[in-house]
Structure formats: structure tokens, C-alpha cells
Protein backbone atom coordinates (compact mmCIF):
# COMPACT_ATOMS: atom_id res chain seq x y z
CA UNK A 1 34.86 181.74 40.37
CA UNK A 2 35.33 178.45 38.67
CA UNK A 3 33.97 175.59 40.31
CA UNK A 4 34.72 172.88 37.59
CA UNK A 5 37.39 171.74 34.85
CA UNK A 6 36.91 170.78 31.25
CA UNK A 7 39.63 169.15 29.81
CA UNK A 8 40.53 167.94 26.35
CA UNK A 9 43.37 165.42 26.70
CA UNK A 10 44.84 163.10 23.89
CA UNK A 11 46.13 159.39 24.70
CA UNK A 12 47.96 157.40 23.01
CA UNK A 13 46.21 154.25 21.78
CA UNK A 14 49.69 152.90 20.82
CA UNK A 15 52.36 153.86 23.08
CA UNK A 16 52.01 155.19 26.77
CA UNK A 17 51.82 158.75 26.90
CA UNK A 18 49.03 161.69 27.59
CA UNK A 19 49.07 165.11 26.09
CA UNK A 20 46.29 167.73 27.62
CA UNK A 21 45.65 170.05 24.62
CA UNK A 22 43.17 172.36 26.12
CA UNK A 23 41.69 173.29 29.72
CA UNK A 24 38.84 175.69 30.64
CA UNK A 25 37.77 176.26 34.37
CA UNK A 26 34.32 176.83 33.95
CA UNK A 27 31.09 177.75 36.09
CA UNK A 28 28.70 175.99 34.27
CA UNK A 29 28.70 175.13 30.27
CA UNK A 30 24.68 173.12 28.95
CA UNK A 31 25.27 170.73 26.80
CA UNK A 32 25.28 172.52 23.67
CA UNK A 33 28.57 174.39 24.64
CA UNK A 34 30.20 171.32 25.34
CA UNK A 35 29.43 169.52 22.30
CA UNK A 36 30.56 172.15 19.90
CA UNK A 37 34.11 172.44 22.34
CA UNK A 38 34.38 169.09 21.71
CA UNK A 39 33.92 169.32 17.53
CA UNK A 40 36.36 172.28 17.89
CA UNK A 41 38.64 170.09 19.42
CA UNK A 42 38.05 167.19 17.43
CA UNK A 43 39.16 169.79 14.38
CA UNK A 44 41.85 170.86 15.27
CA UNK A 45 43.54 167.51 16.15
CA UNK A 46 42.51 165.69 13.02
CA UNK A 47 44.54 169.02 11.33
CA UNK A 48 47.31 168.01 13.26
CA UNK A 49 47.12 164.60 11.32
CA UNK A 50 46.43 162.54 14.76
CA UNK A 51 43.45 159.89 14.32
CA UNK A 52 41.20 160.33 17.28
CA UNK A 53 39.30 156.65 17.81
CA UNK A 54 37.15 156.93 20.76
CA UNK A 55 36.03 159.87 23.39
CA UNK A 56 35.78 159.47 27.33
CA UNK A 57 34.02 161.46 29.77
CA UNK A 58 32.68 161.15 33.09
CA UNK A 59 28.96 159.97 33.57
CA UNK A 60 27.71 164.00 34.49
CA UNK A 61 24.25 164.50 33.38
CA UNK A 62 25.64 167.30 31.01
CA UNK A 63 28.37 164.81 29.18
CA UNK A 64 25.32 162.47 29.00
CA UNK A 65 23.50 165.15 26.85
CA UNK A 66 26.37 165.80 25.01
CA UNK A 67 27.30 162.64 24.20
CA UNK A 68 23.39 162.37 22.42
CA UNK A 69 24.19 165.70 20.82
CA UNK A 70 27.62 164.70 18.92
CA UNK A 71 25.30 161.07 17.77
CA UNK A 72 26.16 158.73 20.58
CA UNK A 73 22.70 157.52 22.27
CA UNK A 74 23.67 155.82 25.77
CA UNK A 75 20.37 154.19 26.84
CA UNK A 76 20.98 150.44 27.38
CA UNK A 77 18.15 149.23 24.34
CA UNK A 78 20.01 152.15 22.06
CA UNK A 79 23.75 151.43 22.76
CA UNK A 80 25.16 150.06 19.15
CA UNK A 81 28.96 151.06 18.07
CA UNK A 82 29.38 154.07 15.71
CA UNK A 83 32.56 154.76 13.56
CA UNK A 84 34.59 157.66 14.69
CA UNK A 85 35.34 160.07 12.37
CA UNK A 86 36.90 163.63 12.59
CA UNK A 87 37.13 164.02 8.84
CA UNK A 88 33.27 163.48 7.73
CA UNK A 89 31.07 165.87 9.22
CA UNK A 90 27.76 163.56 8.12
CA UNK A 91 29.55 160.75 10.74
CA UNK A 92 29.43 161.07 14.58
CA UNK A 93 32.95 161.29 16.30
CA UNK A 94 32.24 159.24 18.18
CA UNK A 95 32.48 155.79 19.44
CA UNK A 96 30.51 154.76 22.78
CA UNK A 97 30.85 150.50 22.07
CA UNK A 98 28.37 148.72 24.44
CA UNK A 99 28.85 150.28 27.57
CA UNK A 100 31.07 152.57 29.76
CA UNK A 101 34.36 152.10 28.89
CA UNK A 102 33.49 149.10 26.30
CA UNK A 103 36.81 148.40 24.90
CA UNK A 104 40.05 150.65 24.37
CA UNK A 105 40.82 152.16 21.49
CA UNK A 106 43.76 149.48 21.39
CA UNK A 107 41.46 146.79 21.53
CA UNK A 108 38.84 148.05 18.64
CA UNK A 109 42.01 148.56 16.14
CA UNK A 110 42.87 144.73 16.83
């Protein structure tokens, strides 16, 4: 039986909507799992021709490690922005800014 939810969930940077694109009800998933769900994802949106800018997840131990997987680093001394990108594989796609929740996407395209 599932005891948790992974969801993948696009938001608009530029208009106010949400659009959940994929959903698993897992058990448990380490770190490695997660981070390659989350390239998959990343994929398949940037062949939809959507721009993904930044990535959000809860503060879980497990996201934490992922996070450091896909090329963020979180620790306070490490935190430093890094370009999003689901186009280049050689670029992390991600984009942590300077703390939890940093800055929107909205306010980094400014």
C-alpha cells in the first residue's frame, strides 16, 4: 500500500494556472529514483516546447539528496544560483537561488 505521493506539476510563471502532468503513489523511492523521474520529466516537457525555470520540492531528506544528485548543492556556504536548462544535458535543471523558495520564477525572468 502506498503511503506517499510524488507529483510532477507544471505552473505557470506567467499567467495563473497549474497543470499536474504525472502522479505516482509510492512506498518508498532513494534518491536515485527520484532524480532520474525528475530528468524524465524534465524531457518530456521541454519536448512539449514549455521552458521549465525553476523546481520545488518539499525539504524531505530524500528531495534533499536529490536535489545534490540533479547539481543543486543546498548547504548554506554552497548555495550559489545555477541556470536551468532542460535542453543541455552538461547543465543542471535546476535552479535552487539562495535559499528555500529564493525568488519565483517570475521574479528571476525580470
Amino acid at each position: 500500500m502506498a503511503s506517499e505521493a510524488m507529483i510532477f506539476m507544471l505552473v505557470a510563471v506567467n499567467d495563473h494556472f497549474r497543470l499536474p502532468v504525472e502522479y505516482f503513489l509510492i512506498t518508498t523511492l532513494n534518491s536515485s529514483q527520484r532524480a532520474e523521474m525528475v530528468r524524465q520529466c524534465l524531457s518530456l516537457t521541454h519536448e512539449t516546447g514549455a521552458v521549465v525555470v525553476s523546481l520545488t520540492c518539499d525539504g524531505l531528506a530524500a528531495n534533499i539528496s536529490t536535489i545534490e544528485m540533479l547539481g543543486g548543492a543546498l548547504a548554506a556556504q554552497q548555495l550559489e544560483k545555477v541556470v536551468p536548462s532542460s535542453r543541455n544535458e552538461s547543465e543542471s535543471p535546476c535552479d535552487f537561488g539562495r535559499g528555500a523558495h529564493a525568488q519565483t520564477g517570475a521574479q528571476r525572468l525580470r
